[in-house]
N, C-alpha and C. Protein backbone atom coordinates (compact mmCIF):
# COMPACT_ATOMS: atom_id res chain seq x y z
N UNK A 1 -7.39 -1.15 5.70
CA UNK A 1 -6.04 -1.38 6.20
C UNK A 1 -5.06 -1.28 5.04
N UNK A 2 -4.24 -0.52 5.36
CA UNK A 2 -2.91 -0.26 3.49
C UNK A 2 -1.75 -0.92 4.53
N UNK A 3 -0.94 -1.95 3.86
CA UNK A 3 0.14 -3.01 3.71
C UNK A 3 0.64 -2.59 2.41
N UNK A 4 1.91 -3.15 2.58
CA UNK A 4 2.72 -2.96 2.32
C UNK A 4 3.56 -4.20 1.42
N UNK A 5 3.61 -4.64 0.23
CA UNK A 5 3.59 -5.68 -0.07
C UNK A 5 5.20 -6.13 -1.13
N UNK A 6 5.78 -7.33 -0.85
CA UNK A 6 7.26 -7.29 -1.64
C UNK A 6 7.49 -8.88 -1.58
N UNK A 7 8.09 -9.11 -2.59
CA UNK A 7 8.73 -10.60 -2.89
C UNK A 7 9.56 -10.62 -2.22
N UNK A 8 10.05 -12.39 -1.53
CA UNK A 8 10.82 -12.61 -1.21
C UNK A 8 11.88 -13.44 -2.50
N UNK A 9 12.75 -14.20 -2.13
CA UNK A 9 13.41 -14.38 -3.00
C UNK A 9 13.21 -16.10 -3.96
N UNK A 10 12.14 -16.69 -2.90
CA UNK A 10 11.04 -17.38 -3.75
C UNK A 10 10.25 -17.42 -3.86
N UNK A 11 9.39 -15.94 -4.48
CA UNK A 11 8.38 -15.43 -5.11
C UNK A 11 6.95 -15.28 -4.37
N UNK A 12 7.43 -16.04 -2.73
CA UNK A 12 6.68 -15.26 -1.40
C UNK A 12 6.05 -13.72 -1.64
N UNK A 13 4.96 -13.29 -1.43
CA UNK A 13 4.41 -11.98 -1.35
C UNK A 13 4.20 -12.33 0.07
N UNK A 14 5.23 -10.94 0.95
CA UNK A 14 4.98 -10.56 2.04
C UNK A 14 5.25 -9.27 2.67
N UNK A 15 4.49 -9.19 3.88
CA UNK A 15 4.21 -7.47 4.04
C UNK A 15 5.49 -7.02 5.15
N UNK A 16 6.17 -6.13 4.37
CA UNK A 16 7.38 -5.22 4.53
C UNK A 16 7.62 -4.15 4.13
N UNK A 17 7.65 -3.02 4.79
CA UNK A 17 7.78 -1.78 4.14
C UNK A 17 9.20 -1.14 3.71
N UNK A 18 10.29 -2.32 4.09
CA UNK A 18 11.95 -1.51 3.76
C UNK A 18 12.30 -2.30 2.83
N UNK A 19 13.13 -2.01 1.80
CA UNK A 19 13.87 -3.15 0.44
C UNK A 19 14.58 -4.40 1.71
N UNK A 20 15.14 -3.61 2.91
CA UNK A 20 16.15 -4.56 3.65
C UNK A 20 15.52 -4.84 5.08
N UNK A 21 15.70 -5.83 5.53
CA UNK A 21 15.45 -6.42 6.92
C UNK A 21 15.48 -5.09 7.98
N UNK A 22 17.44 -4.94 8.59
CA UNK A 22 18.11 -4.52 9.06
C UNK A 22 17.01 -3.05 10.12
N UNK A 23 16.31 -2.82 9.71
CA UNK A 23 15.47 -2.05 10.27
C UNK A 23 14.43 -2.29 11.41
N UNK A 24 13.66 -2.91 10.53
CA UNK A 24 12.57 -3.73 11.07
C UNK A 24 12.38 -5.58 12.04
N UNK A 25 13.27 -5.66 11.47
CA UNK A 25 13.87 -6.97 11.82
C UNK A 25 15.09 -7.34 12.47
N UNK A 26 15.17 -8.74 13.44
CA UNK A 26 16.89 -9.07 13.57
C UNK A 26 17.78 -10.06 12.55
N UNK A 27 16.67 -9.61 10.93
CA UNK A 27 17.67 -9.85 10.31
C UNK A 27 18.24 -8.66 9.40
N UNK A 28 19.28 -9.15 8.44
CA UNK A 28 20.25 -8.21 7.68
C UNK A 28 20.16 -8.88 5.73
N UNK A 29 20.02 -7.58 5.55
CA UNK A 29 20.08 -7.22 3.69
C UNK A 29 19.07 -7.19 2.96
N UNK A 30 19.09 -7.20 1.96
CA UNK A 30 17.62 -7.34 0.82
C UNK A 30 16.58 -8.06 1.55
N UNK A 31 15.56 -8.07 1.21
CA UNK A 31 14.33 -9.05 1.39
C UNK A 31 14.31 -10.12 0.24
N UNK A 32 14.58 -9.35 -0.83
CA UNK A 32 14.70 -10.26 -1.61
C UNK A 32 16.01 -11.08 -2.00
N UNK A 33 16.56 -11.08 -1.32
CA UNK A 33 17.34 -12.47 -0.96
C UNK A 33 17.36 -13.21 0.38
N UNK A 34 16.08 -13.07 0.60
CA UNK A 34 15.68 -14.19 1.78
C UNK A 34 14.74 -15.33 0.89
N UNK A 35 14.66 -16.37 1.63
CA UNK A 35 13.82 -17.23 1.25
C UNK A 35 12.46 -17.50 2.47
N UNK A 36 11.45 -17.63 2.40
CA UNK A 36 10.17 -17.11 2.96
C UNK A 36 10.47 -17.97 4.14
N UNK A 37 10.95 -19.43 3.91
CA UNK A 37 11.59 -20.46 4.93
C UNK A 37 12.60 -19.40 6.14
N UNK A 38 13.17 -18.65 5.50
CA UNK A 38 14.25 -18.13 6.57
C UNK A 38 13.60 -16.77 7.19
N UNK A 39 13.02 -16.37 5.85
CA UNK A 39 12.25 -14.70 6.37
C UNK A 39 11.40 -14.87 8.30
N UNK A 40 10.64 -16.20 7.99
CA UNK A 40 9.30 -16.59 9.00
C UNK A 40 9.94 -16.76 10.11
N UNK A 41 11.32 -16.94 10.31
CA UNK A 41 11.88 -17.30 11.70
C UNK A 41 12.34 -15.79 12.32
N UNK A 42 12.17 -14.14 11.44
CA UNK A 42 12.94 -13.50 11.93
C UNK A 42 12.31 -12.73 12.96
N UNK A 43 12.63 -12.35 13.98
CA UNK A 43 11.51 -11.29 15.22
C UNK A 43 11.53 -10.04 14.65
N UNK A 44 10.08 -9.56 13.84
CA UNK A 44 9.88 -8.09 13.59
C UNK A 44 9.18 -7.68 14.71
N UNK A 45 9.06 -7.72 15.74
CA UNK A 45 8.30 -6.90 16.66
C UNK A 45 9.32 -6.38 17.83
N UNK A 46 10.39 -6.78 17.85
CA UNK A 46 10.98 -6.20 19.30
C UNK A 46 11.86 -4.98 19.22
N UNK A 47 11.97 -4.31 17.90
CA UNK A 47 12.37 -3.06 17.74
C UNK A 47 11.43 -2.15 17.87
N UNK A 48 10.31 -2.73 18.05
CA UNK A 48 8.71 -1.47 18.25
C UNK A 48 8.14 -1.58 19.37
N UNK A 49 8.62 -2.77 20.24
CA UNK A 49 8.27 -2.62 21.41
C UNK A 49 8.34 -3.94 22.47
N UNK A 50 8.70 -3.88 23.53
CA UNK A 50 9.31 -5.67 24.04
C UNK A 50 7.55 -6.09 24.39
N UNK A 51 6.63 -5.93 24.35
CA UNK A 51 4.94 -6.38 24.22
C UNK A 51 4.82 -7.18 22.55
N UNK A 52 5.85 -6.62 21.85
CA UNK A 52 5.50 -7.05 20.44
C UNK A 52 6.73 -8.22 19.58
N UNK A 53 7.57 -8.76 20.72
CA UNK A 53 8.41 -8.92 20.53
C UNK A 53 8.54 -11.05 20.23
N UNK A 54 8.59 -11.22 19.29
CA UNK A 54 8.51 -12.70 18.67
C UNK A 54 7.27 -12.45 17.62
N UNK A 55 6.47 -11.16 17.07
CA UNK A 55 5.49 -11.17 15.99
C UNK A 55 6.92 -11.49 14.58
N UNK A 56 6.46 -11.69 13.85
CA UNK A 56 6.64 -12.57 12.42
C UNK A 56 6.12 -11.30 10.93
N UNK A 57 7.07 -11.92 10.29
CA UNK A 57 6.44 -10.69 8.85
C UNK A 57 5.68 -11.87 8.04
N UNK A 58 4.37 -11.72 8.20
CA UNK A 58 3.26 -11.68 7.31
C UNK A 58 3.29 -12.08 6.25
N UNK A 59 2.76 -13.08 5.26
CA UNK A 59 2.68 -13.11 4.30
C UNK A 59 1.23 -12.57 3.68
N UNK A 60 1.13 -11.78 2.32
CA UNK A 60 -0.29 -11.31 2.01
C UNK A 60 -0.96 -12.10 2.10
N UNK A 61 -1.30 -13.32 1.85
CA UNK A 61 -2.04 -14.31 2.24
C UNK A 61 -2.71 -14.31 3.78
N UNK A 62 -1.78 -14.60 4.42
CA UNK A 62 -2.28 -14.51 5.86
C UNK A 62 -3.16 -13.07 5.98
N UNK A 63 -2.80 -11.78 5.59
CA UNK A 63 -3.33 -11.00 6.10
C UNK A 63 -4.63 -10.60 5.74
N UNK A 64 -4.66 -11.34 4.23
CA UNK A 64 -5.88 -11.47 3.69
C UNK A 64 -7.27 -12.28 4.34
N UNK A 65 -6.63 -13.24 4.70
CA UNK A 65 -7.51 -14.13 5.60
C UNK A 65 -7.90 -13.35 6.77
N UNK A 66 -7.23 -12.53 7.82
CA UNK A 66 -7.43 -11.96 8.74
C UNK A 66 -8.63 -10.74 8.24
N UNK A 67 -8.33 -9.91 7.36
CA UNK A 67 -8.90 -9.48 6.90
C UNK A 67 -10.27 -9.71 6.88
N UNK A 68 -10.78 -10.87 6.13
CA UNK A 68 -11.58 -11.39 5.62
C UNK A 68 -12.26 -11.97 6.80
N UNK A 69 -11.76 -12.78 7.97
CA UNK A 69 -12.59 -12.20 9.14
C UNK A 69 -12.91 -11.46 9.99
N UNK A 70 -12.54 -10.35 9.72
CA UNK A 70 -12.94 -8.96 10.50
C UNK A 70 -13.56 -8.13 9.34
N UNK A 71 -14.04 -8.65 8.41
CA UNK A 71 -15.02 -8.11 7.34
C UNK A 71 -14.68 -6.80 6.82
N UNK A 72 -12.96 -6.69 6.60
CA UNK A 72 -12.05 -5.27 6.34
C UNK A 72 -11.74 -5.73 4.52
N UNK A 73 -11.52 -4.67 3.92
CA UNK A 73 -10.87 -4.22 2.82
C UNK A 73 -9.63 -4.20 2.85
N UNK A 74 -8.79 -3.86 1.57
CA UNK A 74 -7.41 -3.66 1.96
C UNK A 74 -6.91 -2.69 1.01
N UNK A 75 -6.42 -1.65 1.53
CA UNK A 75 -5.37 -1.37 0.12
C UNK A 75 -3.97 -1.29 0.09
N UNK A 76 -3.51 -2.07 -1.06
CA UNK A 76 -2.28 -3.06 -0.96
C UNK A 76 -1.31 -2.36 -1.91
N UNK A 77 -0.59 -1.59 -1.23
CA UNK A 77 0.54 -1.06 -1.62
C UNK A 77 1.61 -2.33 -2.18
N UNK A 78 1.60 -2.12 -3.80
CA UNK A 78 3.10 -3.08 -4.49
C UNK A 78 4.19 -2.44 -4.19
N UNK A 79 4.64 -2.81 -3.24
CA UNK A 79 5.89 -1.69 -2.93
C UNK A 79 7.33 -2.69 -3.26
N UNK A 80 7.61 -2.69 -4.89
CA UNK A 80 8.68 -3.87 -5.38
C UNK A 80 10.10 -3.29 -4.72
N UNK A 81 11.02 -4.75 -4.64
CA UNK A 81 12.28 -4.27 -4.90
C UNK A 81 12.70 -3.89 -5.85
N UNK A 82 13.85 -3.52 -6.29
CA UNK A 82 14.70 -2.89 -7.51
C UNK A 82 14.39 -3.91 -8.22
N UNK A 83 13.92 -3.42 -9.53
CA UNK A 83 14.40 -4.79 -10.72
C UNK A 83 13.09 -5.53 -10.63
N UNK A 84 12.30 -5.36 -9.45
CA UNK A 84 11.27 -6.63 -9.38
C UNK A 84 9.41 -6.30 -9.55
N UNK A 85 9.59 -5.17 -10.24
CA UNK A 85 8.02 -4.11 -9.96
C UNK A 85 7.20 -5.39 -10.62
N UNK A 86 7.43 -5.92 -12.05
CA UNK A 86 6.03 -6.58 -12.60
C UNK A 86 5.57 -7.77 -12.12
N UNK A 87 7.09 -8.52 -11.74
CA UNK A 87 6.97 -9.58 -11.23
C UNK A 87 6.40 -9.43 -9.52
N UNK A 88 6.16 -8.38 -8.76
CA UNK A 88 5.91 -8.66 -7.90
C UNK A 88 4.04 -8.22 -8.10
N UNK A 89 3.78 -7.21 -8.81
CA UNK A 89 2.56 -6.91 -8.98
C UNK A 89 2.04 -8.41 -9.41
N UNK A 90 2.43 -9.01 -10.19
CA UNK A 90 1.71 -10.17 -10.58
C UNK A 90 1.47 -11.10 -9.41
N UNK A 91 2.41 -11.36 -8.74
CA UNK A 91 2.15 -12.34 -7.65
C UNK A 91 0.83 -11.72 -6.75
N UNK A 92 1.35 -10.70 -6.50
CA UNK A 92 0.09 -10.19 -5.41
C UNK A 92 -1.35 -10.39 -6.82
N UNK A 93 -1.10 -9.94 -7.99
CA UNK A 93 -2.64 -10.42 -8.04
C UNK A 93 -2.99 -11.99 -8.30
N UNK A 94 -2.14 -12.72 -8.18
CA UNK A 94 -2.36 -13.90 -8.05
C UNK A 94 -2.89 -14.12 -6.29
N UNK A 95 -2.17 -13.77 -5.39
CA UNK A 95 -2.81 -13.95 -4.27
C UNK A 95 -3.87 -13.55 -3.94
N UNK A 96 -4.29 -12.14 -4.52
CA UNK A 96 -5.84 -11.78 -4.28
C UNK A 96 -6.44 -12.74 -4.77
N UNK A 97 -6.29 -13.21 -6.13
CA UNK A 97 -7.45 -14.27 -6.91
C UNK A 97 -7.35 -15.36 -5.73
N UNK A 98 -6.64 -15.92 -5.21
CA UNK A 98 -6.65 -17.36 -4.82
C UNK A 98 -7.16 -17.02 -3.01
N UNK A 99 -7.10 -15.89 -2.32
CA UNK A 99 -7.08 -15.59 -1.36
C UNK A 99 -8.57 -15.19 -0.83
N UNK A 100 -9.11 -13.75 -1.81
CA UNK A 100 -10.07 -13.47 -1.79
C UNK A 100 -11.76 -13.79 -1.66
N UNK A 101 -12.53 -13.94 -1.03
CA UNK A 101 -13.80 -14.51 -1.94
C UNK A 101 -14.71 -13.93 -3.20
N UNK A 102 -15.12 -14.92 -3.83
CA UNK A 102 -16.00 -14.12 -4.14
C UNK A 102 -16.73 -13.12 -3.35
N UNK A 103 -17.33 -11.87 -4.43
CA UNK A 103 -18.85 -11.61 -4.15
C UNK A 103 -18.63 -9.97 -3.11
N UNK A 104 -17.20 -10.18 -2.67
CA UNK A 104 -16.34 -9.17 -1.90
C UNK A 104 -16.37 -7.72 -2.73
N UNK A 105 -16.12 -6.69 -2.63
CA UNK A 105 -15.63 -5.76 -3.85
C UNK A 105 -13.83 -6.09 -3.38
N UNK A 106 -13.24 -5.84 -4.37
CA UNK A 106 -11.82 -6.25 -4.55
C UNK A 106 -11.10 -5.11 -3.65
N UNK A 107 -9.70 -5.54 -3.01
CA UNK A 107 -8.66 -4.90 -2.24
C UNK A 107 -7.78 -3.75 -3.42
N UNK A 108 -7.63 -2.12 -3.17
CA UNK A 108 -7.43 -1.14 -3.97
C UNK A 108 -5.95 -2.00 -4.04
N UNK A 109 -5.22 -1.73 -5.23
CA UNK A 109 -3.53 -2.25 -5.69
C UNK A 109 -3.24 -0.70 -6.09
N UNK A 110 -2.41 -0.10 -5.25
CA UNK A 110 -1.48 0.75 -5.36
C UNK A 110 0.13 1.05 -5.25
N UNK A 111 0.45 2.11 -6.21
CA UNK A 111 1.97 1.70 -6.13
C UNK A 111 2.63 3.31 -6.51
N UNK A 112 4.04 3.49 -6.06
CA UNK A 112 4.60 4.35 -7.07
C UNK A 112 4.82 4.06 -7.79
N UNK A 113 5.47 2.89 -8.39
CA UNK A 113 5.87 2.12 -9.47
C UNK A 113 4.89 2.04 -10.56
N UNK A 114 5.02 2.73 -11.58
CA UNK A 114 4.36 2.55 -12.82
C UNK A 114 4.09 1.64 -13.77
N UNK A 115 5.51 0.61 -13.60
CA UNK A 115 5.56 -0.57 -14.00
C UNK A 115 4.70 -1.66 -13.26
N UNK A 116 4.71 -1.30 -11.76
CA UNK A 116 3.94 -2.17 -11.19
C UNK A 116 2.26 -2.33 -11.21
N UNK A 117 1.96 -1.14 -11.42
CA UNK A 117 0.45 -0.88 -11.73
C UNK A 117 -0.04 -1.52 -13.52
N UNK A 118 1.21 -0.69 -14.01
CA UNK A 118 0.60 -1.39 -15.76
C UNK A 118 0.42 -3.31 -15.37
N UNK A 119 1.33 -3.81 -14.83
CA UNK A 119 1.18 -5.51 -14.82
C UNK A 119 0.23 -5.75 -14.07
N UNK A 120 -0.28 -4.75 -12.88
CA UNK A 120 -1.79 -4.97 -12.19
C UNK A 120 -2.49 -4.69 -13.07
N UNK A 121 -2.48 -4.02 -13.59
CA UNK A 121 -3.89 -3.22 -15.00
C UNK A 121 -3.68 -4.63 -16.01
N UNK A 122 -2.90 -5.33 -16.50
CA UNK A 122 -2.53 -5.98 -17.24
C UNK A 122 -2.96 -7.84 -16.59
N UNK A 123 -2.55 -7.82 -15.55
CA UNK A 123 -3.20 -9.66 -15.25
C UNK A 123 -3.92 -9.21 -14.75
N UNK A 124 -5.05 -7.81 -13.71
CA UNK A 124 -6.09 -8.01 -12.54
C UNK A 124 -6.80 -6.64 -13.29
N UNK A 125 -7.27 -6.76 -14.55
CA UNK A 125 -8.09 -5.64 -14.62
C UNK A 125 -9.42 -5.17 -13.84
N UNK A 126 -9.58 -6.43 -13.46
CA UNK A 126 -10.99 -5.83 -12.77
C UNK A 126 -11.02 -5.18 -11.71
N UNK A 127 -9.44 -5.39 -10.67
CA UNK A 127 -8.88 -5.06 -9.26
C UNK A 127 -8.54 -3.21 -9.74
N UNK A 128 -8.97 -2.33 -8.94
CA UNK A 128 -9.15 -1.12 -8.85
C UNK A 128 -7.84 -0.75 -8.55
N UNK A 129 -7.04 0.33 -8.89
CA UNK A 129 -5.76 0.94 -8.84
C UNK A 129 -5.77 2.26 -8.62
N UNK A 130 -4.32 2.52 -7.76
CA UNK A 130 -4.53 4.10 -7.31
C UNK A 130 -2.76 4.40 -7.55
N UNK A 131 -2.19 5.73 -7.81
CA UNK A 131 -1.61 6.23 -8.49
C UNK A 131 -0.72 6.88 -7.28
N UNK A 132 0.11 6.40 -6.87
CA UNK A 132 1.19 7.11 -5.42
C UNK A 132 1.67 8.01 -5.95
N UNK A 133 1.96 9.05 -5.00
CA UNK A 133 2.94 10.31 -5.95
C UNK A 133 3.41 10.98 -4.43
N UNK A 134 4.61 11.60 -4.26
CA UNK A 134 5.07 11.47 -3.57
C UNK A 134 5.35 13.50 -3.85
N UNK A 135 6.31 14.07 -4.38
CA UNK A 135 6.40 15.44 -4.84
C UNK A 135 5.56 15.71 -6.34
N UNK A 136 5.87 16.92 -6.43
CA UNK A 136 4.71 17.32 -7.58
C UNK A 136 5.13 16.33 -8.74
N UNK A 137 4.10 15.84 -9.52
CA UNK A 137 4.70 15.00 -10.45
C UNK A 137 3.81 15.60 -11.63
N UNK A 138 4.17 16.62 -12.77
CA UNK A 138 3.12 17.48 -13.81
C UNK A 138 2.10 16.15 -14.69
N UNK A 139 2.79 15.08 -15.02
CA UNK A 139 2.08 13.89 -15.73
C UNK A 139 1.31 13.26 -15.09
N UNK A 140 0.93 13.58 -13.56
CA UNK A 140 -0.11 12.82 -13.09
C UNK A 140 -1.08 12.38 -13.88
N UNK A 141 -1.71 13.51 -13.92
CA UNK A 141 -2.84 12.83 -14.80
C UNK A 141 -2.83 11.43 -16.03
N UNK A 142 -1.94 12.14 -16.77
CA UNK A 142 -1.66 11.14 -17.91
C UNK A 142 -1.42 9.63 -17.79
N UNK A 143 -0.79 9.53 -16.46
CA UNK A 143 -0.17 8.33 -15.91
C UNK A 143 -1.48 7.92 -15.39
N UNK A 144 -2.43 8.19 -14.59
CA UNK A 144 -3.39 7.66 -14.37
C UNK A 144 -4.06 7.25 -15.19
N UNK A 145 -4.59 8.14 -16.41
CA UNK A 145 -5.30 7.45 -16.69
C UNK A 145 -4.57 6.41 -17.79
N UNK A 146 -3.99 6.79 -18.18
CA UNK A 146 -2.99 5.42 -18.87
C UNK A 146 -3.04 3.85 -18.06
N UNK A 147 -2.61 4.22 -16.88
CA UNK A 147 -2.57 3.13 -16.22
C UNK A 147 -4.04 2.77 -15.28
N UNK A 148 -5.53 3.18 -15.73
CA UNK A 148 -6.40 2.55 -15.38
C UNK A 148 -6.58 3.05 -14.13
N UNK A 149 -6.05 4.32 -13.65
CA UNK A 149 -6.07 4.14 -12.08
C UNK A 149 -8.04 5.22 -11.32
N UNK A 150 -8.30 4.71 -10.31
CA UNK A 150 -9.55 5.16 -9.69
C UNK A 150 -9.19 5.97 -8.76
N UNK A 151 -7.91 5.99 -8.21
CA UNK A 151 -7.60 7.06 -7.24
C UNK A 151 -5.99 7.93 -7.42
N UNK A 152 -6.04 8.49 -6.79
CA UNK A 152 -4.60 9.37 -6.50
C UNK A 152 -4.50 9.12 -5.10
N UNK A 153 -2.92 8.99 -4.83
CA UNK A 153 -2.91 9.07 -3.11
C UNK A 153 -1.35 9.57 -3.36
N UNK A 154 -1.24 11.28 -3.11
CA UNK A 154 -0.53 12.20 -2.66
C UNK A 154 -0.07 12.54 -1.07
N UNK A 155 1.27 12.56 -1.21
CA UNK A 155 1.93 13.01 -0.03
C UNK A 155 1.40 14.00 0.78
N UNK A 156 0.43 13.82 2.10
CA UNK A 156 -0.01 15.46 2.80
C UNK A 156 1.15 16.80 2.48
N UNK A 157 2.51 16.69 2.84
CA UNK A 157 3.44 17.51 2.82
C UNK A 157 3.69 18.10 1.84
N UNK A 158 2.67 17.61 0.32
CA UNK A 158 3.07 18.55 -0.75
C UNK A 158 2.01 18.40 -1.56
N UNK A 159 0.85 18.15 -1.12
CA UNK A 159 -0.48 18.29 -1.95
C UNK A 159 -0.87 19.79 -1.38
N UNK A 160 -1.51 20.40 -2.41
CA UNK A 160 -1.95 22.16 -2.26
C UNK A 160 -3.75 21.56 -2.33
N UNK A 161 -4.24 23.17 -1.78
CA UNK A 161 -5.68 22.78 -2.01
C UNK A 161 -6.15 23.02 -3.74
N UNK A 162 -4.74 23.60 -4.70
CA UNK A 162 -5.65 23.76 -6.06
C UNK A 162 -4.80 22.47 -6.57
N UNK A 163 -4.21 21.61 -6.05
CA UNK A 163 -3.80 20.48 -6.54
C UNK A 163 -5.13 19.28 -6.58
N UNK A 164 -5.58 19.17 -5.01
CA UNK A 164 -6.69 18.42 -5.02
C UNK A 164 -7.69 18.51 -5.37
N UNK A 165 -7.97 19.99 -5.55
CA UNK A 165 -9.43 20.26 -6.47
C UNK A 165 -9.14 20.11 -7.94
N UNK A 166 -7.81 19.74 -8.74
CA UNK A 166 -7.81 19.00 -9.83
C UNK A 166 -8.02 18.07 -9.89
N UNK A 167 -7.66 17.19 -8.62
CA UNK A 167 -7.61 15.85 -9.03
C UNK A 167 -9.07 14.93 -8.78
N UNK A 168 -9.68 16.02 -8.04
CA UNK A 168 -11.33 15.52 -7.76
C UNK A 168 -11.92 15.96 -8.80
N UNK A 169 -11.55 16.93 -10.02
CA UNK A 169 -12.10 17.51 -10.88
C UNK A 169 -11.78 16.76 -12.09
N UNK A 170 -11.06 15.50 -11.97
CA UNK A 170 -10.95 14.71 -13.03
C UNK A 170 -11.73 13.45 -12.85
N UNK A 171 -12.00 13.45 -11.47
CA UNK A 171 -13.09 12.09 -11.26
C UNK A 171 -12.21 11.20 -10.78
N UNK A 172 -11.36 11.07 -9.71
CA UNK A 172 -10.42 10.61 -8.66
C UNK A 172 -10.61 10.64 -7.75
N UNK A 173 -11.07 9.30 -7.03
CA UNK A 173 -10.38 9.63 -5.37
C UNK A 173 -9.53 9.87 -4.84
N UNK A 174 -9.39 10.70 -3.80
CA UNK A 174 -8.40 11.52 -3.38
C UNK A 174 -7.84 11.02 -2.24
N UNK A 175 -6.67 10.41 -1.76
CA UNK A 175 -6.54 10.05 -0.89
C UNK A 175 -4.88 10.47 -0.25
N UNK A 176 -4.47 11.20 0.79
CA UNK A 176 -3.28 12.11 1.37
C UNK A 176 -2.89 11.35 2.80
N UNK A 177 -1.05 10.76 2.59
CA UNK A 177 -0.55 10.15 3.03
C UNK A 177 0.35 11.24 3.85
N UNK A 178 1.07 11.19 4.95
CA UNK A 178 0.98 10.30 6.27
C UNK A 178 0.49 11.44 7.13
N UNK A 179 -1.21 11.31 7.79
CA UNK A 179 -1.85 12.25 8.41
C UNK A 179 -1.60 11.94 9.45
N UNK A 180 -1.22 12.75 10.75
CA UNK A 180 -1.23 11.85 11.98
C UNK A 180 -1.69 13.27 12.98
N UNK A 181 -1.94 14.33 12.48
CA UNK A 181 -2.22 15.40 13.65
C UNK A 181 -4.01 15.62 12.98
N UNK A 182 -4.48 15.72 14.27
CA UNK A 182 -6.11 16.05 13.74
C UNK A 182 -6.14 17.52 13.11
N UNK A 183 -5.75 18.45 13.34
CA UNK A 183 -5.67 19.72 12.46
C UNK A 183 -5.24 19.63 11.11
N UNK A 184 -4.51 19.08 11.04
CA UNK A 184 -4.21 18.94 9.46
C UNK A 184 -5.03 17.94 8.59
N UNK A 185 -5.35 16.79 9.51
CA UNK A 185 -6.66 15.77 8.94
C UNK A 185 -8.02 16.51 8.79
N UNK A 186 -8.28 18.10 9.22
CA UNK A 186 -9.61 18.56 9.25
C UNK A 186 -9.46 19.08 7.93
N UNK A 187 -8.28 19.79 8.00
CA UNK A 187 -7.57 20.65 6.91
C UNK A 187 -7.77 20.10 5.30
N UNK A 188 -7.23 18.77 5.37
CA UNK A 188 -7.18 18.22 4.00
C UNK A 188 -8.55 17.56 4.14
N UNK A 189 -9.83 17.34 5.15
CA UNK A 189 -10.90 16.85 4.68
C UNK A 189 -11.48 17.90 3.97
N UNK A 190 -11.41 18.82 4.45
CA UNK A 190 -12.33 20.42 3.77
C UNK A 190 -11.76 20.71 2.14
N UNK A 191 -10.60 20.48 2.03
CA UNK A 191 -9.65 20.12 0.71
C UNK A 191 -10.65 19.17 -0.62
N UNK A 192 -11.28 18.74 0.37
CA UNK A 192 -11.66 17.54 -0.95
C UNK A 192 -11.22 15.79 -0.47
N UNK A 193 -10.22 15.96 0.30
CA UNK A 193 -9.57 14.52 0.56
C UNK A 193 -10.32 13.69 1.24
N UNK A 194 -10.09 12.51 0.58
CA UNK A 194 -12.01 11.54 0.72
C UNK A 194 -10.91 10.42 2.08
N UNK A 195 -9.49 10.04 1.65
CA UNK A 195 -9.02 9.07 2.40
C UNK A 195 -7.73 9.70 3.23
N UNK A 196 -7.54 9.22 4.33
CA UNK A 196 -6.28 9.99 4.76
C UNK A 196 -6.04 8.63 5.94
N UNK A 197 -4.23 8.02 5.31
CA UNK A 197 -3.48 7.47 5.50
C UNK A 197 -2.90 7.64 6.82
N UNK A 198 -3.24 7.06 7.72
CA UNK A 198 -2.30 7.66 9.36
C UNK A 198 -2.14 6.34 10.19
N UNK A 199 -1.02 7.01 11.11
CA UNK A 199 -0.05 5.69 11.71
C UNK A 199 -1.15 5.54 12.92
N UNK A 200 -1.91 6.63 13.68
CA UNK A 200 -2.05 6.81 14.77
C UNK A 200 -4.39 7.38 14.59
N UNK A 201 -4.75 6.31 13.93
CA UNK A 201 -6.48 6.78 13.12
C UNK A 201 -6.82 7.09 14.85
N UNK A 202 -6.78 6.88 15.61
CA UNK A 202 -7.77 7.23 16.88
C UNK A 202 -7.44 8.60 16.93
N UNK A 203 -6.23 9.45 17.08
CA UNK A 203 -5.89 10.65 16.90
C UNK A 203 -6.60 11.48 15.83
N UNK A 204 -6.57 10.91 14.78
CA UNK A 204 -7.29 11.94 13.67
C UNK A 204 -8.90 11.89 13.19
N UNK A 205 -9.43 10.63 14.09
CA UNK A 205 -10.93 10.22 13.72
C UNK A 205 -12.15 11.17 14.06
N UNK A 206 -11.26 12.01 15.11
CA UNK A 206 -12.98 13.04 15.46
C UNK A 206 -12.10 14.15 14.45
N UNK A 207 -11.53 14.37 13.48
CA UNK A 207 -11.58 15.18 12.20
C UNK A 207 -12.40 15.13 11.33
N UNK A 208 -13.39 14.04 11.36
CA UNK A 208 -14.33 13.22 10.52
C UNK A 208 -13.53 12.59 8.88
């Protein structure tokens, strides 16, 4: 399961994928100027559907626990606000430590944020890291391995097939974000691509 992970504005790690409410929520502005007290009262579910309507934004904690009884993994996108990449990577690896059990293999910490991965590489070395990239970025490599990382996870819309046979040729997992048609999920499995990111997995699962 990949979440989506961001401080609130007292140092709450919770799962949100926009810097601001206003989207997802009936509330308005930063996330990080909410306080987790005010965040928990807001309805994120009734803009996605009136069946979903009074669900709550998550704290990593909670989802960890859920997790952990349905015997799932996670990979946990640090997705910081402005200004907030190290400090938020740190919290989340504080919540894995305190959340997690032993004996588990650890939840992947991924990010675009470079800053956010060095402070994961830096308090959670042992927690496995993967390297977001979004358009061609020529320093991939370098950045990975600088920053400790075990995977790559490239945009479907602009990964090539001699892109991914580099990046499996450096000893990376390969993993291509946002798959949602089974032809193109067959496409990038034959590619090399070991993980593929989608809104809609029942659609793309007989792609193998």
């Amino acid at each position: 399961m990949e979440v989506d992970a961001k401080l609130t504005a007292d140092g709450v790690v919770v799962l949100i994928h926009d810097d601001t409410l206003d989207r997802t929520t009936d509330g308005r502005g930063p996330v990080a100027q909410w306080a987790y007290a005010a965040l928990r009262g807001l309805d994120a579910g009734a803009w996605f559907g009136a069946e979903w309507r009074g669900a709550r934004i998550p704290t990593l904690a909670d989802a960890l626990a859920l997790l952990v009884e349905l015997d799932m993994n996670a990979n946990i996108e640090i997705k910081p606000c402005p200004g907030r990449e190290r400090e938020t990577a740190e919290a989340v690896v504080r919540v894995i430590r305190d959340a997690w059990p032993a004996g588990r293999p650890w939840p992947l910490l991924s990010s675009f944020s470079r800053d956010s991965l060095a402070a994961a590489r830096d308090r959670g070395p042992e927690m496995p890291r993967g390297l977001l990239i979004w358009e061609d970025s020529p320093d991939w490599s370098d950045a990975a391995r600088t920053l400790g990382c075990v995977a790559v996870h490239w945009s479907e819309e602009h990964l090539t097939p001699g892109r991914a046979a580099e990046i499996r040729g450096h000893g990376y997992e390969l993993g291509a974000y946002t798959v949602n048609d089974r032809r193109r999920a067959a496409e990038l499995r034959a590619w090399g691509v070991q993980c593929l990111f989608s809104d809609c997995p029942d659609v793309i699962l007989p792609a193998g």
